[in-house]
C-alpha atoms as a PDB file:
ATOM      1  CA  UNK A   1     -23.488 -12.880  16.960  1.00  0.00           C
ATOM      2  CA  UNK A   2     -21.832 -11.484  19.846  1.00  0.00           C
ATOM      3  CA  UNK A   3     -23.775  -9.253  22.614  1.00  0.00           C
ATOM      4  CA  UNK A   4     -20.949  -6.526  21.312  1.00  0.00           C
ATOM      5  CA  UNK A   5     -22.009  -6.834  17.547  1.00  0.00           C
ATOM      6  CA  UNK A   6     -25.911  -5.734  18.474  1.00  0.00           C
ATOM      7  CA  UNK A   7     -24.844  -2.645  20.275  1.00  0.00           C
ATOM      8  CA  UNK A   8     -22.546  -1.264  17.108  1.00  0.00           C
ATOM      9  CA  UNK A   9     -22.127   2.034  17.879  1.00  0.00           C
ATOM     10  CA  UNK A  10     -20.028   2.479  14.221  1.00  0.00           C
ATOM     11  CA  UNK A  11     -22.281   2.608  11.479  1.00  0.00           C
ATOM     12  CA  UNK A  12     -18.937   1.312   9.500  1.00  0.00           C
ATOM     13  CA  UNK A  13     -18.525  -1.828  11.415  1.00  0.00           C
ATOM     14  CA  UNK A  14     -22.481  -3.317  10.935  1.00  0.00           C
ATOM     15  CA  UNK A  15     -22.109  -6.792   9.433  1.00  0.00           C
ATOM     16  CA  UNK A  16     -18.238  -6.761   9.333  1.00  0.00           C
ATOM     17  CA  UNK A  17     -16.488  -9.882   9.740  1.00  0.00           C
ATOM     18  CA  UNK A  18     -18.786 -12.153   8.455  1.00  0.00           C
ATOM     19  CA  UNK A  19     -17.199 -13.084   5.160  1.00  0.00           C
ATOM     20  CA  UNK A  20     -14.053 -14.934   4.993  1.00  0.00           C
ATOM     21  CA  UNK A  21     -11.245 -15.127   2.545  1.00  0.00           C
ATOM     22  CA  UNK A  22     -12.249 -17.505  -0.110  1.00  0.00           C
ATOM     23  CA  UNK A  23      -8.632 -17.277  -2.168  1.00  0.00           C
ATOM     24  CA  UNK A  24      -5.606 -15.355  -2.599  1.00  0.00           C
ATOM     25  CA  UNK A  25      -6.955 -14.313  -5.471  1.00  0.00           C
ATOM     26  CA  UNK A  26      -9.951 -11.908  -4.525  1.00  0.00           C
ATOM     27  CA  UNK A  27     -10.824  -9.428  -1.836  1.00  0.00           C
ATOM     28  CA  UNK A  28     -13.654 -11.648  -0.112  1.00  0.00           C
ATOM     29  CA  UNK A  29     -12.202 -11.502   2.905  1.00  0.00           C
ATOM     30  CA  UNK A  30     -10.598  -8.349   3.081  1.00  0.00           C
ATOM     31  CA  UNK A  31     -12.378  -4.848   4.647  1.00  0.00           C
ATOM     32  CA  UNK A  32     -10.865  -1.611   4.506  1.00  0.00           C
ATOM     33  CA  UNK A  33     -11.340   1.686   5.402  1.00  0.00           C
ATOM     34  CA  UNK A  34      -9.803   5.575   5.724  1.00  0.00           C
ATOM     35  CA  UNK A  35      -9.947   7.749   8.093  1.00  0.00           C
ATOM     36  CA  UNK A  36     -11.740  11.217   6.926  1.00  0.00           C
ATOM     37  CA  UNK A  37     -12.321  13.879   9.615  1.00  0.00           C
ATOM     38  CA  UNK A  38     -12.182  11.485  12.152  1.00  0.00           C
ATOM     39  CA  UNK A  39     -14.481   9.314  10.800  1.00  0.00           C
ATOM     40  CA  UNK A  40     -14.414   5.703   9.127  1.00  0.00           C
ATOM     41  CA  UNK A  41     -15.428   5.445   5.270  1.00  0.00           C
ATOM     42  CA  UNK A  42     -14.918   2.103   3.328  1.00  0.00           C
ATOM     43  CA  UNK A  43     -12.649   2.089   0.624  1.00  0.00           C
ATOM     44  CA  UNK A  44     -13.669   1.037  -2.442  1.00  0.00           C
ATOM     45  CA  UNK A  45     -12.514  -2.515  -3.918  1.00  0.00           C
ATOM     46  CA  UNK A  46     -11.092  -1.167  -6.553  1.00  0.00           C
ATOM     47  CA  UNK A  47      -8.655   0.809  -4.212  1.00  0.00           C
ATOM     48  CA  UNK A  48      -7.381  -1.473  -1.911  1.00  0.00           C
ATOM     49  CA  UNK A  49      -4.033  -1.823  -1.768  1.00  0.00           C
ATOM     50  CA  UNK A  50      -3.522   1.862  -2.652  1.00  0.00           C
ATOM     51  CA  UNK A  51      -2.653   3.833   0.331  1.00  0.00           C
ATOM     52  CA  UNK A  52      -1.968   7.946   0.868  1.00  0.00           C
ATOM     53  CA  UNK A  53       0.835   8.794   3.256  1.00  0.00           C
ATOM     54  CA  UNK A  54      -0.918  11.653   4.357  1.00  0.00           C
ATOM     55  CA  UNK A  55      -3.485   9.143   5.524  1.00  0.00           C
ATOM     56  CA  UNK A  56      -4.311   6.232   8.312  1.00  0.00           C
ATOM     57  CA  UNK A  57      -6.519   3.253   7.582  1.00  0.00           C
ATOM     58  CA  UNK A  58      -8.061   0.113   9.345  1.00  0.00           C
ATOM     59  CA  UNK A  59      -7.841  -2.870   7.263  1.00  0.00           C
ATOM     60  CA  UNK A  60      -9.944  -6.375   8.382  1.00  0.00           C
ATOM     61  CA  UNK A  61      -8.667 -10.033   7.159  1.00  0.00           C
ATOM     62  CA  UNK A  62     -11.062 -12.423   7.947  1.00  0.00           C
ATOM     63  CA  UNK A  63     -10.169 -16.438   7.319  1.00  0.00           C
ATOM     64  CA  UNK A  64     -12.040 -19.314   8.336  1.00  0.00           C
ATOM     65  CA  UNK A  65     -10.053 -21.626  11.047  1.00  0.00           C
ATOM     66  CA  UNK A  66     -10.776 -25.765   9.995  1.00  0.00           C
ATOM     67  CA  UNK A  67     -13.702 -25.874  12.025  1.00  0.00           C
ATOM     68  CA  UNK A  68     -15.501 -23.198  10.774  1.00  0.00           C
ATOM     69  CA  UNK A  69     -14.571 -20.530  12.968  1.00  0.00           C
ATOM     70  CA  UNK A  70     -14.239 -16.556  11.572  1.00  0.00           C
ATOM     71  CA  UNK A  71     -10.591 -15.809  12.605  1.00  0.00           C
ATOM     72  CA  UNK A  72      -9.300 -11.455  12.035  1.00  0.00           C
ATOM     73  CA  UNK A  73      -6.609 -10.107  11.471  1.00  0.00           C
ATOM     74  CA  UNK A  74      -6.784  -6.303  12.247  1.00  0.00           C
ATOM     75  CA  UNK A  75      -4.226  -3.989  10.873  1.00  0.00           C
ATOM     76  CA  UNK A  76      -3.921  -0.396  11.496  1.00  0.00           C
ATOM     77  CA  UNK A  77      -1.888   1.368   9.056  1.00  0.00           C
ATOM     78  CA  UNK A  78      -0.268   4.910   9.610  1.00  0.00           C
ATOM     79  CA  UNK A  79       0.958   6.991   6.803  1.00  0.00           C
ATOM     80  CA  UNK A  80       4.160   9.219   7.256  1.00  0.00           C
ATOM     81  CA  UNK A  81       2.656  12.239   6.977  1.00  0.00           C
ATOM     82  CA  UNK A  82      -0.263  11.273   9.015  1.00  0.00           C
ATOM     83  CA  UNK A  83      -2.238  14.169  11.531  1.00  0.00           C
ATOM     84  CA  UNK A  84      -1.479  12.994  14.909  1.00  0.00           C
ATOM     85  CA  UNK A  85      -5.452  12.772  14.992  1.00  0.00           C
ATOM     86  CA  UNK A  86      -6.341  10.704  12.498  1.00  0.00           C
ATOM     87  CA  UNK A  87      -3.531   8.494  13.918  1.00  0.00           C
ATOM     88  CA  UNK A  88      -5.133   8.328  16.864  1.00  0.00           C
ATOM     89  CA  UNK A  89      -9.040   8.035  15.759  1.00  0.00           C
ATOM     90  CA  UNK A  90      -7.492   4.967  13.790  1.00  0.00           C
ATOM     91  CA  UNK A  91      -6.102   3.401  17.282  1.00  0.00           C
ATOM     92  CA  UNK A  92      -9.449   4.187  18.944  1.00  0.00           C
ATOM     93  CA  UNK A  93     -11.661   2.871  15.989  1.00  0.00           C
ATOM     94  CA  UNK A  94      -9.519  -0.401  16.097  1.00  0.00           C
ATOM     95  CA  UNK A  95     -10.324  -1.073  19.415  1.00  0.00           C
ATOM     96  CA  UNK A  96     -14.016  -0.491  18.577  1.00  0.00           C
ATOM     97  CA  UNK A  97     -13.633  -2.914  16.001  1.00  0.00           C
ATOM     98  CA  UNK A  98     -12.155  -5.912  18.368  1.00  0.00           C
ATOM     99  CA  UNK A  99     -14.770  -5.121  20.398  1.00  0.00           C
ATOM    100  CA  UNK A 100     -17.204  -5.586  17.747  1.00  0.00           C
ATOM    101  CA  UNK A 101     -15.778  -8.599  16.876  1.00  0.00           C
ATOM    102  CA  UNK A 102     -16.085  -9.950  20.353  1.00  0.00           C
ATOM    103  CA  UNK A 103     -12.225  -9.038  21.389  1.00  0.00           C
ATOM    104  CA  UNK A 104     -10.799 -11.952  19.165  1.00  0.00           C
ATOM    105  CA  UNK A 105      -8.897  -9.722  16.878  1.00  0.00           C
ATOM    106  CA  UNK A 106      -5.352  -9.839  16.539  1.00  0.00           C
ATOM    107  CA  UNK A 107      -4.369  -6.180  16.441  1.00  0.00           C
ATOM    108  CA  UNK A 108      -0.899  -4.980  14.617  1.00  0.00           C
ATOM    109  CA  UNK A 109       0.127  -1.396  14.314  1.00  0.00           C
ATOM    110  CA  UNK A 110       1.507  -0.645  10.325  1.00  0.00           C
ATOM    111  CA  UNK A 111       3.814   2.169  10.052  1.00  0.00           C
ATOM    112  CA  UNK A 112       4.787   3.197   6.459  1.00  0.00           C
ATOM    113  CA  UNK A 113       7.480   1.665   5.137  1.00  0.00           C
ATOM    114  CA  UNK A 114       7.784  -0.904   7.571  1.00  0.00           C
ATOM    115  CA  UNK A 115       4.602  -3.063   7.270  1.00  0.00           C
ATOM    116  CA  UNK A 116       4.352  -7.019   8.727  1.00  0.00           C
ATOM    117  CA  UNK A 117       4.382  -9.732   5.666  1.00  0.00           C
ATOM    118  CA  UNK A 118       1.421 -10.659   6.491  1.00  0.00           C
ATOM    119  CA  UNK A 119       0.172  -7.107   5.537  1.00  0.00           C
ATOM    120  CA  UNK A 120       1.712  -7.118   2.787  1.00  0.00           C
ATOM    121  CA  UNK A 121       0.700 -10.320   1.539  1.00  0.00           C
ATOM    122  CA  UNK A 122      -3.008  -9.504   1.360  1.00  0.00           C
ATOM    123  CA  UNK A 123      -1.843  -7.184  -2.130  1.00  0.00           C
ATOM    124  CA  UNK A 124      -0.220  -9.142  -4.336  1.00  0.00           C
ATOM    125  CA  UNK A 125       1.346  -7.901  -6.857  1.00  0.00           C
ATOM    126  CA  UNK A 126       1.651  -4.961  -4.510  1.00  0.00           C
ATOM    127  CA  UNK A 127       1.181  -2.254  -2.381  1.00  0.00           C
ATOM    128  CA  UNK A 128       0.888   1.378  -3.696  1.00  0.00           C
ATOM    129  CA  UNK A 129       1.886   4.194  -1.282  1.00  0.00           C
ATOM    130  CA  UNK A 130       0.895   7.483  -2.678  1.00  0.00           C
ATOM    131  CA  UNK A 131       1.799  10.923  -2.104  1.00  0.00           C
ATOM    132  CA  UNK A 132      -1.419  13.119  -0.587  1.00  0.00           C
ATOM    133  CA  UNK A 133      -4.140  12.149   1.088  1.00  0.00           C
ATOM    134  CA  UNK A 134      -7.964  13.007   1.998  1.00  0.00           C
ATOM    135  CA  UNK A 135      -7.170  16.358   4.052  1.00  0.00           C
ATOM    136  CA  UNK A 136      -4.958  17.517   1.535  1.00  0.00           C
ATOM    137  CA  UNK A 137      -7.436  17.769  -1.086  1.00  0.00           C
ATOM    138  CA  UNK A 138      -5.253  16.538  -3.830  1.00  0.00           C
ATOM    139  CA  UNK A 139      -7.392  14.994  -6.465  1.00  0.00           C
ATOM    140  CA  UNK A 140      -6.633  14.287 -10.378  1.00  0.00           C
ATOM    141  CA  UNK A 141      -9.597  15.543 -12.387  1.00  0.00           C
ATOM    142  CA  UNK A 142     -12.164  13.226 -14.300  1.00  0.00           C
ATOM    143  CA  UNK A 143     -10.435  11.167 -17.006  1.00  0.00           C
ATOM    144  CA  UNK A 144      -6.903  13.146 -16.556  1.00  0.00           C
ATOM    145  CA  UNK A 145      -4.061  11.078 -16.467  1.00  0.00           C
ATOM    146  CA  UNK A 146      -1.342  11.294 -14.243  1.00  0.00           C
ATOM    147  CA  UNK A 147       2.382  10.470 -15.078  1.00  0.00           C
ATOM    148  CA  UNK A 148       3.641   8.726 -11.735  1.00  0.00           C
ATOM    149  CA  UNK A 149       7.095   7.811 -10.761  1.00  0.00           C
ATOM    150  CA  UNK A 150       7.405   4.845  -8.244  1.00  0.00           C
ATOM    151  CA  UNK A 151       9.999   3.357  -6.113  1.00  0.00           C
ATOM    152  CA  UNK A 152       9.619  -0.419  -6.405  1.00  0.00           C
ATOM    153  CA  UNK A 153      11.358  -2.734  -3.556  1.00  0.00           C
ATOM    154  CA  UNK A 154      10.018  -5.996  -2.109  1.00  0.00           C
ATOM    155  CA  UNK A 155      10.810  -9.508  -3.273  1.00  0.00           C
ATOM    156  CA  UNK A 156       7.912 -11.554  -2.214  1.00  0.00           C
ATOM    157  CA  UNK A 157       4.742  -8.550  -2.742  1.00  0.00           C
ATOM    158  CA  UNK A 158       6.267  -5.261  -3.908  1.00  0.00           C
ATOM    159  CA  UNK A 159       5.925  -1.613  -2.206  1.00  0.00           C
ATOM    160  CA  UNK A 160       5.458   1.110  -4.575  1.00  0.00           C
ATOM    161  CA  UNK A 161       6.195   4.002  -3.360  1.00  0.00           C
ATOM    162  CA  UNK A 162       5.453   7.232  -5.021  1.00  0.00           C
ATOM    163  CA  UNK A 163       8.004   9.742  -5.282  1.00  0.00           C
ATOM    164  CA  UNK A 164       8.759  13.280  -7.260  1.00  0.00           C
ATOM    165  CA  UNK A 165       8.918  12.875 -10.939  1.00  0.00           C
ATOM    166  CA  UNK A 166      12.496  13.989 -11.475  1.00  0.00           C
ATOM    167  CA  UNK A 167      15.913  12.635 -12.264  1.00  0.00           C
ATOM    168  CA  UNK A 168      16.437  13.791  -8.941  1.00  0.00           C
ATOM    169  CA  UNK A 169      14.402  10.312  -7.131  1.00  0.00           C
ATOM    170  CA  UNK A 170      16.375   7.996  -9.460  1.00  0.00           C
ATOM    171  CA  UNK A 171      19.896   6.064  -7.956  1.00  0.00           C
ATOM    172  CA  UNK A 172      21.792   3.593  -9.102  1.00  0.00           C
ATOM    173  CA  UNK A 173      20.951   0.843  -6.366  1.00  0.00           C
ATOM    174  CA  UNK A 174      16.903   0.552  -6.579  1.00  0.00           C
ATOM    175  CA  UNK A 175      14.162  -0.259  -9.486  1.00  0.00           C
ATOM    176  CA  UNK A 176      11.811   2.333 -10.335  1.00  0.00           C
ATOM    177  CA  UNK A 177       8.492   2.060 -12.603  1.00  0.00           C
ATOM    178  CA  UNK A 178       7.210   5.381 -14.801  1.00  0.00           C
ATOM    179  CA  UNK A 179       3.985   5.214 -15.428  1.00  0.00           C
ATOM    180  CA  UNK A 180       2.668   7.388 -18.581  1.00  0.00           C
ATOM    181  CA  UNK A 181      -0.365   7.577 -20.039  1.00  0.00           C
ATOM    182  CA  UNK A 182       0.878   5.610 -23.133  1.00  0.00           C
ATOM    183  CA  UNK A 183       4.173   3.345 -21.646  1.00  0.00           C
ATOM    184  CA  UNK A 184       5.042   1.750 -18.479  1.00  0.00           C
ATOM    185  CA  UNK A 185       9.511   2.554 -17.757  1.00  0.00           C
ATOM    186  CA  UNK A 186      10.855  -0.343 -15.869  1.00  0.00           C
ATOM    187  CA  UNK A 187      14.150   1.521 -14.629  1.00  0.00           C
ATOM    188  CA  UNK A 188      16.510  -1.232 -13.282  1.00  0.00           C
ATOM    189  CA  UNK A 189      19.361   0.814 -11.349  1.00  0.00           C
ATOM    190  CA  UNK A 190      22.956  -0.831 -12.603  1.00  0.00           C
ATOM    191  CA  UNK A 191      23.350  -2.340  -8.776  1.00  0.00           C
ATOM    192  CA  UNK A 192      19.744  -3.208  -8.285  1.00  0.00           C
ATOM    193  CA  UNK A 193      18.641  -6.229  -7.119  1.00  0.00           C
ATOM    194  CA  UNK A 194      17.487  -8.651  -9.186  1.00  0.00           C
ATOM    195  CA  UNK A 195      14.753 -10.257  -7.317  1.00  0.00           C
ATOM    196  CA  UNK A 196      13.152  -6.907  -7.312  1.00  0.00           C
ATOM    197  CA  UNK A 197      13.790  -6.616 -11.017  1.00  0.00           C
ATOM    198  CA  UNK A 198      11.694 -10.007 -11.744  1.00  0.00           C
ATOM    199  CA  UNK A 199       8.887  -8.481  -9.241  1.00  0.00           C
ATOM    200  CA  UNK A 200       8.842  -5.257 -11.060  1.00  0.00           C
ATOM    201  CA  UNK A 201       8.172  -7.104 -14.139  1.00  0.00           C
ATOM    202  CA  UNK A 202       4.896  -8.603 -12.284  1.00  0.00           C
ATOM    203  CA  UNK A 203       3.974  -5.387 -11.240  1.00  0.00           C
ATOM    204  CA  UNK A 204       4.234  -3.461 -14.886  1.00  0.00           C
ATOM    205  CA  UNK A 205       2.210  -6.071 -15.856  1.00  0.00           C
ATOM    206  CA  UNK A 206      -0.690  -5.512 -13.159  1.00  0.00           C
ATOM    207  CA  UNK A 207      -0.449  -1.499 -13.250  1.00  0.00           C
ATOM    208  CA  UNK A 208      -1.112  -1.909 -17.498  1.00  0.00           C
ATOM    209  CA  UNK A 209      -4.172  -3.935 -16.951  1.00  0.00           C
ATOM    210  CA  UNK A 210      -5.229  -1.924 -13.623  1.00  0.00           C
ATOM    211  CA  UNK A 211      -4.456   2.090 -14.864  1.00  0.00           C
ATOM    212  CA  UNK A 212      -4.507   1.249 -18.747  1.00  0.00           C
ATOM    213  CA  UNK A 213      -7.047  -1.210 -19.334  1.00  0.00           C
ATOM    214  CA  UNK A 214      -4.089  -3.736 -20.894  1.00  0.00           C
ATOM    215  CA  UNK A 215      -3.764  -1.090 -23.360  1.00  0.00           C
ATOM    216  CA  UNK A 216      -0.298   0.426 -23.548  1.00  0.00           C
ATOM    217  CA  UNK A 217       3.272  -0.749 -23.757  1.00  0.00           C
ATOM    218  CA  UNK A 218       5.689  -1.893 -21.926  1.00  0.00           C
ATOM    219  CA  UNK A 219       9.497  -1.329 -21.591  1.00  0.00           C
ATOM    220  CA  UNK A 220      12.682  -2.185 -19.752  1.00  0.00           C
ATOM    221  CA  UNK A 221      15.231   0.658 -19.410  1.00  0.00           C
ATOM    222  CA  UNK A 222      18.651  -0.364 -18.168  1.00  0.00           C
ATOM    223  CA  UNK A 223      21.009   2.041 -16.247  1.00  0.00           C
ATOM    224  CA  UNK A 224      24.278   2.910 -18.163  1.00  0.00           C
ATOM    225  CA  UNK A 225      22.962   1.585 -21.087  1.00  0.00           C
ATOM    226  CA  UNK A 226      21.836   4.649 -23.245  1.00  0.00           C
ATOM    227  CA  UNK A 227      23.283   3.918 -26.198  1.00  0.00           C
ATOM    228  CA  UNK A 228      22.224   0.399 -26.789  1.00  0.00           C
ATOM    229  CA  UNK A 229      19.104   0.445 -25.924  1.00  0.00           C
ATOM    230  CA  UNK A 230      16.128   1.869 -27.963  1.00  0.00           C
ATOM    231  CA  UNK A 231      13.416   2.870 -24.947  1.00  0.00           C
ATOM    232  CA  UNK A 232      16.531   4.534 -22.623  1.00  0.00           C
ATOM    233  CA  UNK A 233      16.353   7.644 -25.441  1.00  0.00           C
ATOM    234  CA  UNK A 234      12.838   8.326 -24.715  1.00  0.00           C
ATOM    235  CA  UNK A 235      12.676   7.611 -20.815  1.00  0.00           C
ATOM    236  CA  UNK A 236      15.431  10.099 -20.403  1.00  0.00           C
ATOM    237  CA  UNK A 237      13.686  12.393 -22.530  1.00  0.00           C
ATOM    238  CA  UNK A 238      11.070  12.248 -20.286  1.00  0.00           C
ATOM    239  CA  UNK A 239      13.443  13.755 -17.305  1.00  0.00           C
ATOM    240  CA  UNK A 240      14.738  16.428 -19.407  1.00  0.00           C
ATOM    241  CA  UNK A 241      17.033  14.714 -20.845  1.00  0.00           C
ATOM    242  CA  UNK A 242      19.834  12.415 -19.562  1.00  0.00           C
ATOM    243  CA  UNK A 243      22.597  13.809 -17.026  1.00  0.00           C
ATOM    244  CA  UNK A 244      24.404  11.198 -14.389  1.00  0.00           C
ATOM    245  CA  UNK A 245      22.317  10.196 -11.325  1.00  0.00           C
ATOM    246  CA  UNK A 246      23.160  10.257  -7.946  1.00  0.00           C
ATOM    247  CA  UNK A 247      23.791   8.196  -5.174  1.00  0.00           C
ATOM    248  CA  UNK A 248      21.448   6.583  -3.164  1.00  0.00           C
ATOM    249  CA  UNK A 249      19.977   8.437  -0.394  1.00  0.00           C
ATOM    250  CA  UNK A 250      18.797   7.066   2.998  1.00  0.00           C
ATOM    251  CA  UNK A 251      15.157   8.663   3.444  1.00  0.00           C
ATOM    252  CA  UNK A 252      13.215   9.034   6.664  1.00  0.00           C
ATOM    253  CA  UNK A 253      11.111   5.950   6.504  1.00  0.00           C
ATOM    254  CA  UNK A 254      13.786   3.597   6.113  1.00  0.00           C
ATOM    255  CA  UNK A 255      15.161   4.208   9.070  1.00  0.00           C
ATOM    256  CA  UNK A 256      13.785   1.941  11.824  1.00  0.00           C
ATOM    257  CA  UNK A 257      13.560   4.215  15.288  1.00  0.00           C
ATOM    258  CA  UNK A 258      13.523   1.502  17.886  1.00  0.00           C
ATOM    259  CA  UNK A 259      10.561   2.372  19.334  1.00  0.00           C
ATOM    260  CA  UNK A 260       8.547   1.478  16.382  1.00  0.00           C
ATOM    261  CA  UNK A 261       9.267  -2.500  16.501  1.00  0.00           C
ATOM    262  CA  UNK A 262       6.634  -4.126  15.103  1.00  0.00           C
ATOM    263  CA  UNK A 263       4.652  -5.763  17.384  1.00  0.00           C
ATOM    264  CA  UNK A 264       1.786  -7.865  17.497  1.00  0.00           C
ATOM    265  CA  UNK A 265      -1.414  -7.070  20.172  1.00  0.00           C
ATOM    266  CA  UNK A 266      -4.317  -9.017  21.010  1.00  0.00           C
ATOM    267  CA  UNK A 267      -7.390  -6.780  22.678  1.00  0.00           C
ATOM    268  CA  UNK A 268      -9.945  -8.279  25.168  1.00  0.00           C
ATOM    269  CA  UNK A 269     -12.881  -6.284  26.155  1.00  0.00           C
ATOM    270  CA  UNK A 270     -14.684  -9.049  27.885  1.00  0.00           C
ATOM    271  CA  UNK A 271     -14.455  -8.196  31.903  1.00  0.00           C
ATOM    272  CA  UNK A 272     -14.688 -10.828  34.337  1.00  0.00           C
ATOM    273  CA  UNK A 273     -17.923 -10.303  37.062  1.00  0.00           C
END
């Protein structure tokens, strides 16, 4: 152990880094945790890879290198709706963290919507981006279920993203997955791509065994085929009925500023004598 690691001034960060991935499979190697009121709280396994845009997290992949070596990967991730502060605290709490981890980290800086693959990767089926977050206080009550409307894009892992529940979020050009308490919609827009239609049947698939315990069922809803298709009734019901959809819109986070270029950092707080 480092001279760093004994002088761990987080309470978060004691005995970090010390267990790497075993396989893709499972979380072994993964650490992550959200920013409330400035300070660092692990998130629970059964959340990772669920993420509130009105929120900034610190997640830790550790590997082991051929000889035995602990290698990190340290990602900082920064919602859209993010406070300027708890954007910061999660730049500071990084560096703490290299530090910890005897300034071998490699750092990268995640911004919404425009995360690394290697981010990414670590989720499989895929990432969940939710609307919210801890200082907004939105919470579902105990056992309620919520009917969510997602935004599904990604070819290799998939980003869910969560938008309104209205006829309003749906275009012709993207997949979307409903999620209701007793069926999973798999929208496919008429010009959607179909990669992301084959992911989004992966992902149904995980969300019914993740949110429903494998218990509910699953259908495929195609666009402009109302008529023909049993399920397309009852998902349009769901909406209000059915009325023609618009055309794709261009949101904030899918436009790249050039000044957020992903780019990859690697701290050193060792200084020479």
């Amino acid at each position: 152990m480092s001279s760093s690691a004994k002088d761990v001034k987080e309470p978060a960060f004691h005995g970090v880094g010390q267990k790497p991935l075993l396989d893709l499979t499972s979380c072994s190697g993964t650490e992550i945790w959200r920013i409330e009121n400035s300070q660092l709280v692990p998130l629970p396994k059964s959340d990772y890879g669920k993420f509130y845009m009105g929120d900034s997290y610190i997640v830790l992949q550790t590997t082991a290198s051929k000889g035995g070596q602990n290698l990190h990967d340290m990602h900082y991730w920064i919602g859209k709706d993010t406070s300027q502060d708890e954007a910061g605290t999660s730049a500071i709490k990084a560096f703490e963290l290299d530090a910890v981890l005897g300034g071998r980290a490699v750092q990268y800086r995640e911004l919404q919507g425009h995360e690394s693959d290697k981010f990414v990767s670590y989720f499989r089926p895929c990432i969940i981006q939710l609307e919210g977050g801890f200082a907004s206080g939105i919470k579902k009550a105990e056992g309620e279920f919520e009917t969510q409307l997602y935004l599904c894009r990604g070819k290799r892992v998939a980003k869910l993203k969560q938008v309104p529940f209205a006829r309003s979020s749906l275009n012709h050009d993207d997949v979307f997955i409903l999620d209701t308490q007793k069926k999973i919609y798999q929208f496919n827009g008429a010009q959607s791509n179909i990669q992301e239609r084959a992911k989004a049947l992966d992902v149904i698939q995980f969300l019914k065994e993740k949110n429903h315990d494998g218990d509910c069922d699953l259908a495929i809803v195609e666009d402009g085929r109302m008529g023909t298709e049993p399920n397309s009734g009852e998902f349009w019901v769901l909406f209000g009925g059915f009325a023609p959809i618009s055309k794709k819109v261009t949101s904030e986070d899918e436009v790249i500023p050039e000044t957020t270029t992903p780019k990859l950092y690697r701290n050193s707080t060792s200084v020479s004598k």
